[in-house]
Protein backbone atom coordinates (compact mmCIF):
# COMPACT_ATOMS: atom_id res chain seq x y z
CA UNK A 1 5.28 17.17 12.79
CA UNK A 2 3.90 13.70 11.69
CA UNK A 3 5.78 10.96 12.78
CA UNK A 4 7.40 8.55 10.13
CA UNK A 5 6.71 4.23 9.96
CA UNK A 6 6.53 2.07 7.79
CA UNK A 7 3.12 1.89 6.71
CA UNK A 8 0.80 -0.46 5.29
CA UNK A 9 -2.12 0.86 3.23
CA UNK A 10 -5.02 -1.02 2.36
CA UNK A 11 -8.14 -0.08 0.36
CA UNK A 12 -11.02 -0.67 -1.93
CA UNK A 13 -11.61 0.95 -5.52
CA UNK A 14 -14.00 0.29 -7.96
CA UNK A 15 -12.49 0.25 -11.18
CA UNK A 16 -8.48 0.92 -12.57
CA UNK A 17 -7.20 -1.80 -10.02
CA UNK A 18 -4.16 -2.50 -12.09
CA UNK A 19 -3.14 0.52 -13.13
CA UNK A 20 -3.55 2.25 -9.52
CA UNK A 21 -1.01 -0.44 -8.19
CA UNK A 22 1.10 -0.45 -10.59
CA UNK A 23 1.58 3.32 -10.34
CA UNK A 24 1.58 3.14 -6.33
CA UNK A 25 4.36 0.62 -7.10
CA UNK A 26 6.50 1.85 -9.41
CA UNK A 27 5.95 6.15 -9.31
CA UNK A 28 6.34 5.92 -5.62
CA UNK A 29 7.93 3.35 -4.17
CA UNK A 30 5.10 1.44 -2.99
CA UNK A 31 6.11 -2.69 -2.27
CA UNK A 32 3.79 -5.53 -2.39
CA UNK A 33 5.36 -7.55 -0.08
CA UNK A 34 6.82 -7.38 3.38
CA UNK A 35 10.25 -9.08 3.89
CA UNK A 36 10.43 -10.91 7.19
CA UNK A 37 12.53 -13.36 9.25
CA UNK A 38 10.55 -16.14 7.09
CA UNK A 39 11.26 -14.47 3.86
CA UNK A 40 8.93 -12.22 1.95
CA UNK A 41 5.09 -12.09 2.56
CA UNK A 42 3.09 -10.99 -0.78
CA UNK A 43 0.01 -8.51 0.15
CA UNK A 44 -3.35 -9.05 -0.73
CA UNK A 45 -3.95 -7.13 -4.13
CA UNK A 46 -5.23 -3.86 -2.60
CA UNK A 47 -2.69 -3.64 0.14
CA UNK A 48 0.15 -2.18 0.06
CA UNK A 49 3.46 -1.52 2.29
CA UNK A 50 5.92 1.81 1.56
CA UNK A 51 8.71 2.14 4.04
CA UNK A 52 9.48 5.73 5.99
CA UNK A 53 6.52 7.65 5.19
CA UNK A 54 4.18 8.79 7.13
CA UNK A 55 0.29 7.67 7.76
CA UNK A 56 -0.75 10.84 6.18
CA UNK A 57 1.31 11.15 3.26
CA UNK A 58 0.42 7.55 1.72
CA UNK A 59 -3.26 7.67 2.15
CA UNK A 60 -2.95 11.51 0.41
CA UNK A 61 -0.37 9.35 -2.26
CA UNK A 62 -3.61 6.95 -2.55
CA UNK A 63 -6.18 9.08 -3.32
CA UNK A 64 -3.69 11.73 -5.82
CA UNK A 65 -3.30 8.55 -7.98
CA UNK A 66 -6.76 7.15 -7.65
CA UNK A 67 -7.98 11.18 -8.59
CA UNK A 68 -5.04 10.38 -11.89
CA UNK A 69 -6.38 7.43 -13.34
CA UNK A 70 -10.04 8.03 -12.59
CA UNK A 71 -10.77 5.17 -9.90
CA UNK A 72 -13.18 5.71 -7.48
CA UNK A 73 -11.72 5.51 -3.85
CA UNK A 74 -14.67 3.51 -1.77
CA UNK A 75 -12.42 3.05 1.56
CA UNK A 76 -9.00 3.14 2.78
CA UNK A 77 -7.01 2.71 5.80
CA UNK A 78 -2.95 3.51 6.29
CA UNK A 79 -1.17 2.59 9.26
CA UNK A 80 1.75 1.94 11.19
CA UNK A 81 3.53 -1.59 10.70
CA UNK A 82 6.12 -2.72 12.80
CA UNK A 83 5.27 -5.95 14.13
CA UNK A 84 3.45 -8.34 12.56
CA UNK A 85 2.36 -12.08 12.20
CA UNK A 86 1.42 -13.55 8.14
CA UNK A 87 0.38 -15.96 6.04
CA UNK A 88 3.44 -16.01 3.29
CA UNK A 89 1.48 -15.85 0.29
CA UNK A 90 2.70 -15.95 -4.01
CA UNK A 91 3.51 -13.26 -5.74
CA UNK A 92 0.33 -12.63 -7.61
């Protein structure tokens, strides 16, 4: 059985950028930021963090909407993310 994390995904697309995020956001519970001991940190705009899932199921998530809206999925990574250092950025 996969083991579940929190997970950060990151990866590169080469067209639909908008509307893949905003359905990774908002059909399945995908964040854009990490909240911290220094407050939130906003992602960079084709990264993104979903909380107890596994590695597996959000890069299968990824490319299921990217196959939806007709992007073209160049790359991706998802891993685990449990301790990490950032650069607090704006909400883009």
């Amino acid at each position: 059985m996969a083991e579940i994390y929190n997970v950060l995904i990151t990866y590169d697309i080469d067209s639909k950028h908008t509307e893949v995020r905003k359905s990774l956001i908002e059909d399945y519970d995908f964040e854009e930021k990490i909240v911290g001991n220094n407050g939130p940190s906003f992602l960079p705009n084709t990264t993104l963090y979903k909380k107890s899932t596994t590695k597996q199921n959000a890069l299968s998530t990824l490319k299921s909407v990217c196959k939806s809206k007709g992007a073209n999925l160049k790359r991706a990574i998802s891993l685990e993310c449990s301790n990490w250092q950032a650069l607090l950025g704006e909400k883009m």
